[in-house]
Protein backbone atom coordinates (compact mmCIF):
# COMPACT_ATOMS: atom_id res chain seq x y z
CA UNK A 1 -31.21 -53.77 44.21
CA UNK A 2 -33.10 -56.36 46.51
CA UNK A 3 -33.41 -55.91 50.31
CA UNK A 4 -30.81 -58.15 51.06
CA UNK A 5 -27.80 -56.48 49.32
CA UNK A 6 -28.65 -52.87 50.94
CA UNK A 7 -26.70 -51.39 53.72
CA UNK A 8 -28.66 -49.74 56.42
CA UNK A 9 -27.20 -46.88 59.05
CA UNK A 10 -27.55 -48.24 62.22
CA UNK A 11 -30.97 -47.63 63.80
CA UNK A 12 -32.51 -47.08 67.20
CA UNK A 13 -36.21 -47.13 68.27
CA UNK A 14 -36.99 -44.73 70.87
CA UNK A 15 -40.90 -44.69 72.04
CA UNK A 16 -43.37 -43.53 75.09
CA UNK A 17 -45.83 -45.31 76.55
CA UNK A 18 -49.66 -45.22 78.10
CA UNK A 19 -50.38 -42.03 76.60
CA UNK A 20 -53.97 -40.75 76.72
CA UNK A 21 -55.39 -40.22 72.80
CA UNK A 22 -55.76 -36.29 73.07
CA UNK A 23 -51.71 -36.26 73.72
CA UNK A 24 -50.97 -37.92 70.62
CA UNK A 25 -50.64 -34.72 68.39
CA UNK A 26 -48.42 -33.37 70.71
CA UNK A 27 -45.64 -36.03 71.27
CA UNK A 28 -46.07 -36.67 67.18
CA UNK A 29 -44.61 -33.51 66.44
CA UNK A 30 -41.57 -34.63 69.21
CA UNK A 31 -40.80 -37.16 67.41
CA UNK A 32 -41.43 -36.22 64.35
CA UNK A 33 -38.11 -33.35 65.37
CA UNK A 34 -35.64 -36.28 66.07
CA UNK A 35 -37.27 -39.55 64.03
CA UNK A 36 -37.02 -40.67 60.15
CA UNK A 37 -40.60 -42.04 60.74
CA UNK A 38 -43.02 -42.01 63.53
CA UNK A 39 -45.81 -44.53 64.39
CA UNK A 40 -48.72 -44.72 66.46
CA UNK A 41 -50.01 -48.41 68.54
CA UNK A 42 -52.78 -49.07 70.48
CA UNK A 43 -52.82 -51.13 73.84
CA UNK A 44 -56.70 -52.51 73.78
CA UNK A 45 -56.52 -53.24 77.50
CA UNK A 46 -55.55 -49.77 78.95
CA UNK A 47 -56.95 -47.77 76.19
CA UNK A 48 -53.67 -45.45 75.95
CA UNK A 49 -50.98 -45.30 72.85
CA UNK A 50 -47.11 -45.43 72.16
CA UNK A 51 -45.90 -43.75 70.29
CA UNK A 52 -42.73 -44.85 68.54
CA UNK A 53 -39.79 -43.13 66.15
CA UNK A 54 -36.87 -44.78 64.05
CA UNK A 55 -33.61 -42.57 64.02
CA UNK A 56 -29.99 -43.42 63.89
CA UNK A 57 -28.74 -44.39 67.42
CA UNK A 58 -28.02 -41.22 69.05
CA UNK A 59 -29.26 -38.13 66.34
CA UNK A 60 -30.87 -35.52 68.33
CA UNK A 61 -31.35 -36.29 71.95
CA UNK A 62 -31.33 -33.48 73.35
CA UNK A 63 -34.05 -32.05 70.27
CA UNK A 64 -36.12 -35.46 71.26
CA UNK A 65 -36.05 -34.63 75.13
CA UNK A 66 -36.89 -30.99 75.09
CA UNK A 67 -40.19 -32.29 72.45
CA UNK A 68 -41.24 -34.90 74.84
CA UNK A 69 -40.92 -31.85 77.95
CA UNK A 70 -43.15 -29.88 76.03
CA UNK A 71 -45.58 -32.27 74.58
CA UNK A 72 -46.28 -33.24 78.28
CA UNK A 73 -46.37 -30.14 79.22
CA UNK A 74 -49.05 -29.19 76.86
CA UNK A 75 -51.07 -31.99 76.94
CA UNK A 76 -51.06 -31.91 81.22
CA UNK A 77 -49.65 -35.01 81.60
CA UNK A 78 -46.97 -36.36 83.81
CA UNK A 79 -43.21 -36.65 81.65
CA UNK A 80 -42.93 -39.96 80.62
CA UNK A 81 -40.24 -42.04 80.55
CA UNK A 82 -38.39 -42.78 77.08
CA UNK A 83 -37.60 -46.36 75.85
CA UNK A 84 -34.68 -46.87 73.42
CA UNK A 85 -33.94 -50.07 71.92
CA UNK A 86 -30.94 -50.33 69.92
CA UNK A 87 -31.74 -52.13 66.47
CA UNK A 88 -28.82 -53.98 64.33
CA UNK A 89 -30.11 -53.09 60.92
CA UNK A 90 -28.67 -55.97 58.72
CA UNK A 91 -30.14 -58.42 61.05
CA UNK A 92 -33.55 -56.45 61.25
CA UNK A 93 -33.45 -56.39 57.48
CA UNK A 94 -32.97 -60.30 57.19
CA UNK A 95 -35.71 -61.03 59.51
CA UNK A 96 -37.91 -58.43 57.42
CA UNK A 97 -37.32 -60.20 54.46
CA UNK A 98 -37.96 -63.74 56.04
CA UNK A 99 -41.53 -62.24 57.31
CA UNK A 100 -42.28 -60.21 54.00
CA UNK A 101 -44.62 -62.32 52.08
CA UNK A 102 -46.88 -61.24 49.31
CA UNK A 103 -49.59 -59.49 49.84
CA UNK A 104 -52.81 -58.38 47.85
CA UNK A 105 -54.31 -55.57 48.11
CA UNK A 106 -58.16 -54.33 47.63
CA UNK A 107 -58.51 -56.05 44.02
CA UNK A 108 -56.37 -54.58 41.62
CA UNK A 109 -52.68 -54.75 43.67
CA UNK A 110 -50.45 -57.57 44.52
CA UNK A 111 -47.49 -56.96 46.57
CA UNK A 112 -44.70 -59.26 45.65
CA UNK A 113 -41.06 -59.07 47.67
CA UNK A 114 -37.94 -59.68 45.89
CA UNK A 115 -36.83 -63.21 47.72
CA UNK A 116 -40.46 -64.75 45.86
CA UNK A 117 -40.29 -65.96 42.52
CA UNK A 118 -41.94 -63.43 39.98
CA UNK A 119 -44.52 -65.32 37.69
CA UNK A 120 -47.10 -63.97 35.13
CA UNK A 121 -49.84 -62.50 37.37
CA UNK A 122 -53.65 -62.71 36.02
CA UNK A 123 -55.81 -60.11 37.43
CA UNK A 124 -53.50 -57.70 39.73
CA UNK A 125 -51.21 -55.29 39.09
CA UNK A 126 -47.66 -56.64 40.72
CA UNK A 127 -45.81 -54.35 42.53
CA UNK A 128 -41.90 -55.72 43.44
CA UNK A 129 -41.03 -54.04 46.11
CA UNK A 130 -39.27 -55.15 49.75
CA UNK A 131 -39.68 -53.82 53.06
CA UNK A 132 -36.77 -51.76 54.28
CA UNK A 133 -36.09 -48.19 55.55
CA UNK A 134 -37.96 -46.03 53.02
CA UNK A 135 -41.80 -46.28 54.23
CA UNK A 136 -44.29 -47.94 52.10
CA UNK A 137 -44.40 -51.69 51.76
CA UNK A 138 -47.68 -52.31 50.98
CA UNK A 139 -48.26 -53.58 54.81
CA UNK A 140 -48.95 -50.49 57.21
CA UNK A 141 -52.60 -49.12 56.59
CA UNK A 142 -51.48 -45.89 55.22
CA UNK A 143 -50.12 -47.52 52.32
CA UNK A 144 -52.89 -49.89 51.91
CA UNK A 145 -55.61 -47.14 52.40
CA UNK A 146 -54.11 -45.24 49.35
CA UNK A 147 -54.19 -47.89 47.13
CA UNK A 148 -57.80 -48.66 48.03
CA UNK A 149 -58.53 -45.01 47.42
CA UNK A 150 -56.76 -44.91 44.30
CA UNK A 151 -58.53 -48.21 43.10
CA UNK A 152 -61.98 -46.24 43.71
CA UNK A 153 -61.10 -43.26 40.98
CA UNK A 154 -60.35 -46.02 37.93
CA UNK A 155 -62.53 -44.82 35.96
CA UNK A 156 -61.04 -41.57 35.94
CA UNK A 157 -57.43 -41.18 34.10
CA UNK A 158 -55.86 -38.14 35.15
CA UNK A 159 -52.93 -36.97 33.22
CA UNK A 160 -50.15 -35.20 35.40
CA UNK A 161 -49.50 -37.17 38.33
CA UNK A 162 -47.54 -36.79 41.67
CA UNK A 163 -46.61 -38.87 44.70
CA UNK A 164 -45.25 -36.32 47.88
CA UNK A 165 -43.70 -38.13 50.01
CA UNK A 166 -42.81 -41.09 47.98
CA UNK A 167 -41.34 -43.08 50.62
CA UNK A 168 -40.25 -46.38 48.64
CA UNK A 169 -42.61 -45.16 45.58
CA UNK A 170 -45.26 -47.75 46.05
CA UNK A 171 -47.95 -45.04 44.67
CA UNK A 172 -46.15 -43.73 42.35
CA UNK A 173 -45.32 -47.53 41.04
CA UNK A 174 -48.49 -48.24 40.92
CA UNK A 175 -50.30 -45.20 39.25
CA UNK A 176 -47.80 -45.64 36.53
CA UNK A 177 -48.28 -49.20 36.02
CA UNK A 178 -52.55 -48.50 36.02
CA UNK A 179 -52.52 -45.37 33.65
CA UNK A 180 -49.18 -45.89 31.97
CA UNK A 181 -48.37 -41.76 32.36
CA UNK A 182 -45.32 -40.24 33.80
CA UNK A 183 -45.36 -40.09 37.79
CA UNK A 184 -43.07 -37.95 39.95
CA UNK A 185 -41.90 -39.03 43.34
CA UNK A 186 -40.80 -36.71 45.73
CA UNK A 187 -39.40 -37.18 49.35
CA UNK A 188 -37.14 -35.45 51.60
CA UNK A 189 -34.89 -38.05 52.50
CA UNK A 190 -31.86 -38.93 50.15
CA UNK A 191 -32.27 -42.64 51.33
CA UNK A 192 -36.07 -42.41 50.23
CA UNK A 193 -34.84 -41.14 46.57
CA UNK A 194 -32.86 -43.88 46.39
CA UNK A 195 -35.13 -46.73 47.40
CA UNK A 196 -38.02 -45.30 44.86
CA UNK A 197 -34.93 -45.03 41.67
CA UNK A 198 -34.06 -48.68 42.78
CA UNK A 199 -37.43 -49.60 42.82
CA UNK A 200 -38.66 -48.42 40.11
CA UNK A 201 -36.23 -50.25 37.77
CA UNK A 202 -37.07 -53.42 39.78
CA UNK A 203 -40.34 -52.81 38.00
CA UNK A 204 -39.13 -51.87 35.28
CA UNK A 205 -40.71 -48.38 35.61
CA UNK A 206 -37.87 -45.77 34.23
CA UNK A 207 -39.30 -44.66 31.63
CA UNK A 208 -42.59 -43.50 34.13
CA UNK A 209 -41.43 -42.84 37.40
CA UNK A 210 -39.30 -39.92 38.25
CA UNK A 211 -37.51 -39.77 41.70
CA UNK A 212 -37.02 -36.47 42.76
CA UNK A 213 -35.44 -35.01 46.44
CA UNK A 214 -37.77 -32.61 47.62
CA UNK A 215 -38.62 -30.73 51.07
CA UNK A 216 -43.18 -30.95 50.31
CA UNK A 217 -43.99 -28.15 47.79
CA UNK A 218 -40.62 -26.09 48.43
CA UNK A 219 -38.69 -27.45 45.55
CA UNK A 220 -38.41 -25.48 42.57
CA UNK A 221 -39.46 -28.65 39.90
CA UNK A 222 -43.19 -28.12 41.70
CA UNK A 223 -43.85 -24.50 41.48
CA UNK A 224 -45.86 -23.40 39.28
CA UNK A 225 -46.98 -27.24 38.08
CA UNK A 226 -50.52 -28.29 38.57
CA UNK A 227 -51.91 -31.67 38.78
CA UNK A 228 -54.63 -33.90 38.74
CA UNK A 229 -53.85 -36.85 41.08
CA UNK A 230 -52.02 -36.20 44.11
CA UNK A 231 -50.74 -38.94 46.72
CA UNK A 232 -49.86 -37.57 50.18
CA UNK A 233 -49.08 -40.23 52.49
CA UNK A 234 -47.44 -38.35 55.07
CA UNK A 235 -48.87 -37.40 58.65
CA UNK A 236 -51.44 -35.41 59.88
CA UNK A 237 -50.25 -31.95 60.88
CA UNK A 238 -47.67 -31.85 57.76
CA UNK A 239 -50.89 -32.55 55.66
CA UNK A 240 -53.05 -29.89 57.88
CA UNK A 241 -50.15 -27.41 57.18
CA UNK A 242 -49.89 -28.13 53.35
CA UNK A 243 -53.38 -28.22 52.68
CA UNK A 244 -53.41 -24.37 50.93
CA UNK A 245 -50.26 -25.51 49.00
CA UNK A 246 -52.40 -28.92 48.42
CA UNK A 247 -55.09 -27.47 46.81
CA UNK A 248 -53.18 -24.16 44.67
CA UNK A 249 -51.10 -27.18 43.00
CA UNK A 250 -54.53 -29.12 42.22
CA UNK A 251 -56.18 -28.90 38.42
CA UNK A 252 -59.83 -27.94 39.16
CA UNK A 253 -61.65 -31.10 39.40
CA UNK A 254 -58.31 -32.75 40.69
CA UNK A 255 -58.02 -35.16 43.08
CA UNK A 256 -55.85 -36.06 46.55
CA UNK A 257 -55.15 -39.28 48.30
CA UNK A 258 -54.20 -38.39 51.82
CA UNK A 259 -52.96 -40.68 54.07
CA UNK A 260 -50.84 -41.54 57.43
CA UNK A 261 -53.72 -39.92 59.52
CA UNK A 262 -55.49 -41.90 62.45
CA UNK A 263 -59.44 -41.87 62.35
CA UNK A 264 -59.54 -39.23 65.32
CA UNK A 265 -57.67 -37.29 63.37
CA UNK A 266 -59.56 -37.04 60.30
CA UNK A 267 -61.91 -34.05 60.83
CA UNK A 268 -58.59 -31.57 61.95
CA UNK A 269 -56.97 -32.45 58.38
CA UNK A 270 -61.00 -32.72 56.62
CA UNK A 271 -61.27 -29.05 58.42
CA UNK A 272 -57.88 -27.70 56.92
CA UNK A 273 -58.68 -28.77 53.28
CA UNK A 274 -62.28 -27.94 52.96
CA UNK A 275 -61.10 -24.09 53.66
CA UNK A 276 -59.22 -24.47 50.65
CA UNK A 277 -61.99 -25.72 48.56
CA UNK A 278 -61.73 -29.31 48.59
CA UNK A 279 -64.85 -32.05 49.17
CA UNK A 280 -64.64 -35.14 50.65
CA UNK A 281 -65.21 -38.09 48.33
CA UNK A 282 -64.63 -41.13 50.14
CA UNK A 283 -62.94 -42.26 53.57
CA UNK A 284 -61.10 -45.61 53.83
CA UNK A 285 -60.83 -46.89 57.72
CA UNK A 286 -58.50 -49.76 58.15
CA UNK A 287 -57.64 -50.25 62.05
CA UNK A 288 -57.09 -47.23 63.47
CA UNK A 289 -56.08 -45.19 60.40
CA UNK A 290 -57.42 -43.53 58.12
CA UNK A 291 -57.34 -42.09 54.17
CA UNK A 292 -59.34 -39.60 52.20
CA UNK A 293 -59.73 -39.23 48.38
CA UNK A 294 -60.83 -35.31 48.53
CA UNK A 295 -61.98 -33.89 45.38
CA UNK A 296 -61.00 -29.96 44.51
């Protein structure tokens, strides 16, 4: 189904302001209570962040407010005041689409949006995909990182693949389309499972890609299953907290694409998998994010 014929809950952002970097962590995992997805933005002339959260207009306020208490209290600074911005969701949607355009990636990937015409494509792998409420587009660095990553391990073709934390199913899209093996895409929002199922027939991926609703490594279709490529494109302290979980579903030798960390965040989750046995094989720094391909 293409962007344009999807109906969207209405949405709200809610965000803080001219936060010092060391309080990030804190008011993440506030949002991260009350919001379908959290980002991060710098301000370049006063050095501090926002950060800002998606969630339907009005679910959990009083779960947001008593975060944000704490993560000021914790991080010593004075409460700050929250900004909420009501957002008409069709009308965010059609702009999306109007500002989507196609975008390549590293040297293997092309992006391509449903409103663009679809012609052969020498040299890239085409992805269709829009932008819309399930994460991954192909724009934010996160996304882009993991691709990158991925592109650096071609010469490798692992056999039992899985994307956690699918989002739209960009990664799982487009390690099916590169090795031509079964993928499955997990995420714990319903709306999520739907975008990657939709998605993956827009590419014509059924037969590949299986969409699957799933709270990280909890779900019974994981346990016990072992794999060889990973994709993790999730957020810093989930990925800290998963890391043992990370590395016991690994195939010795197996590898892990994490993403959705910024660069001072990098040694905390670096830290969390090397205790489980995992090496560092290469770091991709776009902005002010980060991903790692780690190596078990």
């Amino acid at each position: 189904m293409s962007l344009s014929k999807r109906r969207a809950e209405p949405l709200e952002a809610v965000w803080v302001e001219l936060l010092p970097e060391e309080a990030l962590e804190a008011f993440e995992a506030a949002f991260l209570q009350a919001c379908t997805t959290v980002g991060f933005f710098k301000d370049d002339d006063t050095e501090t962040w926002r950060v800002e959260g998606v969630r339907e207009q009005g679910a959990h306020a009083e779960t947001l407010a008593a975060g944000i208490a704490i993560a000021a209290m914790v991080s010593g600074i004075p409460m700050p005041e929250l900004h909420c911005n009501p957002v008409e969701a069709d009308g965010w949607l059609a702009r999306t689409v109007e500002a989507f355009p196609e975008q390549p990636i590293g040297r293997t990937w092309l992006v391509r949006p449903t409103h663009l015409p679809n012609p052969v494509t020498y040299g890239r792998d085409v992805l269709v995909l829009d932008a819309g409420i399930a994460f991954g587009s192909g724009e934010h660095e996160s996304t882009r990182g993991c691709l990158m990553g991925f592109e650096r391990m071609a010469h490798r073709r692992p056999r039992s693949l899985l994307d956690l934390g699918s989002g739209s199913g960009i990664l799982a899209l487009a390690a099916a389309k590169r090795l031509h093996r079964p993928v499955l895409a997990t995420d714990i929002d319903p709306w999520s499972v739907r975008a990657i199922r939709e998605n993956t027939v827009l590419n014509r991926a059924q037969p590949l890609v299986r969409a699957q609703l799933a709270n990280g490594w909890k779900h019974r279709s994981l346990r016990g299953r072992r794999y060889d490529l990973v994709f993790a494109n999730i957020l810093a302290r989930p990925l800290c907290s998963m890391a043992r979980e990370m590395a016991l579903h690994l195939n010795p030798g197996g590898t892990a694409i994490l993403a959705g960390l910024l660069g001072v965040q990098v040694r905390m989750v670096l830290a969390a998998h090397r205790r489980q046995g995992m090496r560092l094989e290469s770091r991709i720094n776009l902005g002010p994010w980060s991903a790692l391909v780690l190596r078990k």
